[in-house]
N, C-alpha and C. Protein backbone atom coordinates (compact mmCIF):
# COMPACT_ATOMS: atom_id res chain seq x y z
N UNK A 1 73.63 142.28 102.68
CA UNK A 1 74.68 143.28 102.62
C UNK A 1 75.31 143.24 101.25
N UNK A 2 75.14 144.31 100.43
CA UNK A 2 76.42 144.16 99.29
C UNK A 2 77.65 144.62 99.75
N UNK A 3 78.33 144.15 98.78
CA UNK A 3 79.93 144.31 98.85
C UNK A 3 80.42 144.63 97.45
N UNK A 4 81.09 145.62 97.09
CA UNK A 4 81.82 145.67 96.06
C UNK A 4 82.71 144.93 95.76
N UNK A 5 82.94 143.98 94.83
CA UNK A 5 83.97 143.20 94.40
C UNK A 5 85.04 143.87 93.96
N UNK A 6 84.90 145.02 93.64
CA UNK A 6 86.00 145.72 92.88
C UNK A 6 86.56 146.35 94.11
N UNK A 7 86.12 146.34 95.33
CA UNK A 7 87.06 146.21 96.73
C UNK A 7 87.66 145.79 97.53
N UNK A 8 86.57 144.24 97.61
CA UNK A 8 87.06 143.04 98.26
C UNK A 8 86.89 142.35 97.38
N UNK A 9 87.95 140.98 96.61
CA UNK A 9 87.53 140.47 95.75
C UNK A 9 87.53 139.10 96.81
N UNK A 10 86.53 138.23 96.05
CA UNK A 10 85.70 137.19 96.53
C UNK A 10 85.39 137.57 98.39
N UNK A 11 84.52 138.70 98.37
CA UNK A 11 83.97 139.25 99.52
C UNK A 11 83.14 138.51 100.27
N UNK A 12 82.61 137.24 100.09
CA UNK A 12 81.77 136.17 101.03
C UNK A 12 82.76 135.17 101.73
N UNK A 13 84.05 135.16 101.24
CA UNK A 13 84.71 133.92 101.61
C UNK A 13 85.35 135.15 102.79
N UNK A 14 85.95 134.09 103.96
CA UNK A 14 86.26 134.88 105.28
C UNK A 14 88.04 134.55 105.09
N UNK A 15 88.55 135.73 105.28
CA UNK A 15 89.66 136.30 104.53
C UNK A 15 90.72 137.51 105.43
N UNK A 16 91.22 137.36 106.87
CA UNK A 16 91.36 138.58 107.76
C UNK A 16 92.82 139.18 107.09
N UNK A 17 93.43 138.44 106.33
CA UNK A 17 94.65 138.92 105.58
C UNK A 17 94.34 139.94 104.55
N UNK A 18 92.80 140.37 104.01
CA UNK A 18 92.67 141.49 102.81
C UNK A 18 92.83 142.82 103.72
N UNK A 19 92.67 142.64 104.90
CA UNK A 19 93.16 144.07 105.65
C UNK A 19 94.38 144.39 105.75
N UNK A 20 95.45 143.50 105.55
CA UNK A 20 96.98 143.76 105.76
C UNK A 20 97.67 144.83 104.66
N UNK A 21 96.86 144.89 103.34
CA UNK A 21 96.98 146.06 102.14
C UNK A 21 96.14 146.83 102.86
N UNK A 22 96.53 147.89 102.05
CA UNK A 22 96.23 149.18 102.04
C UNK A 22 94.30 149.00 101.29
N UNK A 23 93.47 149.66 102.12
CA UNK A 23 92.02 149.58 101.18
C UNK A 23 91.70 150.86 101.09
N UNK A 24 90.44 151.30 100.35
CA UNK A 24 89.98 152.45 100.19
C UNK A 24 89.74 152.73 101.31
N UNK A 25 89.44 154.04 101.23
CA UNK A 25 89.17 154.79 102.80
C UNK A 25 87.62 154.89 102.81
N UNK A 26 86.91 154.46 104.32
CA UNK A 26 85.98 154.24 104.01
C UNK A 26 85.12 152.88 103.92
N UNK A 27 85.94 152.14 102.52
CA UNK A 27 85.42 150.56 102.26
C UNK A 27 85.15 149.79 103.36
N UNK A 28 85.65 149.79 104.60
CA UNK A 28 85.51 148.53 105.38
C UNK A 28 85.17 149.50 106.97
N UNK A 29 84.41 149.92 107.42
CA UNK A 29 83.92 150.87 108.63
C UNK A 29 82.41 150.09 109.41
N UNK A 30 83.20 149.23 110.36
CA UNK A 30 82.05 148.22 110.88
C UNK A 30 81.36 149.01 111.78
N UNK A 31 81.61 150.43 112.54
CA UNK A 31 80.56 151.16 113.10
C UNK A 31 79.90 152.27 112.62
N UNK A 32 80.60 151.98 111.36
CA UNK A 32 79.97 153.52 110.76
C UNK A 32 80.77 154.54 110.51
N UNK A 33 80.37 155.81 110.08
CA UNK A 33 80.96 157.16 111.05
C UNK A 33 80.09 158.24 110.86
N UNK A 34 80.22 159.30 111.41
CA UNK A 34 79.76 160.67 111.46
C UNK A 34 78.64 160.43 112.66
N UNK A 35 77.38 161.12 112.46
CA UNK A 35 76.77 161.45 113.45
C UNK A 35 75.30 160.13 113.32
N UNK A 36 75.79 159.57 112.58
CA UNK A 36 74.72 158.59 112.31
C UNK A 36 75.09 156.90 112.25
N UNK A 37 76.59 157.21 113.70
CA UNK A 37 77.05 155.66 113.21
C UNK A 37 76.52 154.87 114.25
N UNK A 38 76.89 153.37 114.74
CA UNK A 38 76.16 152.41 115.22
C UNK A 38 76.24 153.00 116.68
N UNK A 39 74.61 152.58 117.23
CA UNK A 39 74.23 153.14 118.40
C UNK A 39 75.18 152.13 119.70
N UNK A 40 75.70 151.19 119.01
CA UNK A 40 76.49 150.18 120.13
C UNK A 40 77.96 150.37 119.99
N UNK A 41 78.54 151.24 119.65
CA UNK A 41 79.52 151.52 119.94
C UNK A 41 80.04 152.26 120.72
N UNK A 42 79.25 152.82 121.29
CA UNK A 42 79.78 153.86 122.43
C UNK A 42 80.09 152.42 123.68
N UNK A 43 78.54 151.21 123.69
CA UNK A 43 78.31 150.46 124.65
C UNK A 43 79.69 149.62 124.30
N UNK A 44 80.10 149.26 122.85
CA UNK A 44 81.26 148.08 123.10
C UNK A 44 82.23 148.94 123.70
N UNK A 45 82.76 150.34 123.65
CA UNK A 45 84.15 150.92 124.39
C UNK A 45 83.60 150.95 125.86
N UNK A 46 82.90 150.89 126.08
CA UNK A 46 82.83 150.88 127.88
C UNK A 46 82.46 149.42 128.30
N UNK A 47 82.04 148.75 127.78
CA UNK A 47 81.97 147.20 127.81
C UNK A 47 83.43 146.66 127.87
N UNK A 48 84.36 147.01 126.74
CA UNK A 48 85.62 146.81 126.87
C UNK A 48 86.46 147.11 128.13
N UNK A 49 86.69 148.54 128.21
CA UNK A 49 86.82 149.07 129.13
C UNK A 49 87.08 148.14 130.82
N UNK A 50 85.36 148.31 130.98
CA UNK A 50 84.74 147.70 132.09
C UNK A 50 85.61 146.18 132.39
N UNK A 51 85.53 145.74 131.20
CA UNK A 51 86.35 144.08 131.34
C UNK A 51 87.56 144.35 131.79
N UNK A 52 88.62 145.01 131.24
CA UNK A 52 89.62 145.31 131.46
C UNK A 52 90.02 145.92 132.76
N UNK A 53 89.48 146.96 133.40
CA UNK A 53 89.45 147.46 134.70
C UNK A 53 89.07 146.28 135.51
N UNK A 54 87.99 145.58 135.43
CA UNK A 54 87.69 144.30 136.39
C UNK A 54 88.84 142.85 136.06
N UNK A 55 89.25 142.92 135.54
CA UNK A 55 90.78 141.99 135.13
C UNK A 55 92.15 142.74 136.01
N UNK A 56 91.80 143.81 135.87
CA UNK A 56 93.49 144.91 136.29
C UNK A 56 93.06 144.63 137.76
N UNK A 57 91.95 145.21 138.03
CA UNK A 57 91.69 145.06 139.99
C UNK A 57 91.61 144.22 140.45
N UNK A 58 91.36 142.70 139.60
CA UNK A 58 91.35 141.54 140.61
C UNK A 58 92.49 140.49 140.08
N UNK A 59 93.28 141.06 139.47
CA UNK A 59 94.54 140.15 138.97
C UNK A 59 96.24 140.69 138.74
N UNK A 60 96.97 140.32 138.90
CA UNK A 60 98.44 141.11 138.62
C UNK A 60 98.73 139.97 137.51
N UNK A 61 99.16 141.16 136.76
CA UNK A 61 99.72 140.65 135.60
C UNK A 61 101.03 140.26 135.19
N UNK A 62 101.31 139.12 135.06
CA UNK A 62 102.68 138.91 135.30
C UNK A 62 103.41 138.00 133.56
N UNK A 63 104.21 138.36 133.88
CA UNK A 63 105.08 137.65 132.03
C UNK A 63 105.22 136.17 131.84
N UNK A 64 105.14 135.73 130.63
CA UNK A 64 104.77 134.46 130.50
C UNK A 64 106.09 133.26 131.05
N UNK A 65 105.93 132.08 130.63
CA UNK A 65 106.96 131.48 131.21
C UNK A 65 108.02 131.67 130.39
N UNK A 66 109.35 131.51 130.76
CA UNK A 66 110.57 131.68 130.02
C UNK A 66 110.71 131.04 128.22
N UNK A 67 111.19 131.67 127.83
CA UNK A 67 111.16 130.83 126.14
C UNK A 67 109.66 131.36 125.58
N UNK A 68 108.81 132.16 126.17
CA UNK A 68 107.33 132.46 125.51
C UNK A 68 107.34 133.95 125.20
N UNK A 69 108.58 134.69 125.43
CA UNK A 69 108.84 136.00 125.02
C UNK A 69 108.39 136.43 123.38
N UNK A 70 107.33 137.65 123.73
CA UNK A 70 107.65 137.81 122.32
C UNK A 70 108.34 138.43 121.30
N UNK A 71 108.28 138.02 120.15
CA UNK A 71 109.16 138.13 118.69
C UNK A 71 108.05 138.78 117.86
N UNK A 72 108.83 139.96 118.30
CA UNK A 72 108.51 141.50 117.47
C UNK A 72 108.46 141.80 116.18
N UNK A 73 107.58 142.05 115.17
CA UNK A 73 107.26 142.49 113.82
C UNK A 73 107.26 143.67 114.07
N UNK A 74 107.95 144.76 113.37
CA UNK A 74 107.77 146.20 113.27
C UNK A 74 107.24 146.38 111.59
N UNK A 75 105.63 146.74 112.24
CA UNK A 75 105.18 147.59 110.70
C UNK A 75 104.41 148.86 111.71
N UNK A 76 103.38 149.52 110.91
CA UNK A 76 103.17 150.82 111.68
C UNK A 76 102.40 150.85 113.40
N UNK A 77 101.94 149.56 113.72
CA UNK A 77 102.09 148.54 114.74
C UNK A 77 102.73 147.81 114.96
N UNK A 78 103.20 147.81 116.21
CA UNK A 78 104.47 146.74 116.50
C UNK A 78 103.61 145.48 116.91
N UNK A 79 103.20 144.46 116.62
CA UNK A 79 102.77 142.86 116.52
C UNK A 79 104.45 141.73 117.09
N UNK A 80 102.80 141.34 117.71
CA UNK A 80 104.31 140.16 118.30
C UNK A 80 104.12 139.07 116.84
N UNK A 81 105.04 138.16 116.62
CA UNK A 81 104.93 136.91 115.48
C UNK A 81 103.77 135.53 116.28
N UNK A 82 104.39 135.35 117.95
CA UNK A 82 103.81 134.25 118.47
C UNK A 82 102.90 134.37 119.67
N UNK A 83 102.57 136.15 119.53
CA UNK A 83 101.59 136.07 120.63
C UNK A 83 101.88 137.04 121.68
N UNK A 84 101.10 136.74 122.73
CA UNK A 84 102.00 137.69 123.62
C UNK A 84 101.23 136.96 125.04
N UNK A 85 102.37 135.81 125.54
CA UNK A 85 101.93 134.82 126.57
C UNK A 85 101.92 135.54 127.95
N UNK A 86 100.88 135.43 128.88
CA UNK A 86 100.97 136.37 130.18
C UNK A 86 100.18 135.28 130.98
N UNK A 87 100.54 135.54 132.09
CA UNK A 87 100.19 134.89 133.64
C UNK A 87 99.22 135.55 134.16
N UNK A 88 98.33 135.12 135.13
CA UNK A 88 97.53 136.24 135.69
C UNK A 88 97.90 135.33 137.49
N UNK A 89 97.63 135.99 138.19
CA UNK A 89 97.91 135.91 139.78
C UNK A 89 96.69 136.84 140.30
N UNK A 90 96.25 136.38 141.10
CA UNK A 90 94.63 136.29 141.75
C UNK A 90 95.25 137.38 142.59
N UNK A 91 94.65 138.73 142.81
CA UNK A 91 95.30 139.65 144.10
C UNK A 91 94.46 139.05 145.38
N UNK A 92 95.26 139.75 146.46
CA UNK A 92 95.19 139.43 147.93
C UNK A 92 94.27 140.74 147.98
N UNK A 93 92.78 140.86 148.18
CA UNK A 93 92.02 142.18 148.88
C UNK A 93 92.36 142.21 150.39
């Protein structure tokens, strides 16, 4: 794979903070786009999906223990600082 350095600089070293700036538009597109992008992306959104619906129907979701609330960052996503702690409870069919 090349990488432009003049986009990502030192682009081999693993680095998830160069996404927090602003990048070219374009530079960093792990499925692609237009009519010729990766054939597994349709499969990871319903793969996702699928997990999630089978988590919601066989579990209630409940809030973490007291003191594990989270502490809110507002940028153009709201991000928790420490997470976002949750319970799960097995439903009764």
């Amino acid at each position: 794979m090349s990488v432009d350095p003049k986009v990502f600089s030192q682009p081999e070293d693993f680095n998830p903070d160069r996404f927090l700036n602003n990048i070219p538009q374009f530079s960093f597109v792990p499925f692609s786009a237009g009519p010729r992008n990766c054939i597994g992306f349709r499969y990871a959104w319903v793969a996702m999906k699928t997990t999630l619906s089978n988590i919601l129907r066989n579990y209630e979701i409940l809030p973490g223990e007291p003191g594990t609330e989270p502490q809110f960052k507002y940028r153009i996503v709201t991000e928790s600082k420490n997470g976002v702690k949750l319970r799960l409870k097995k439903r009764e069919h």
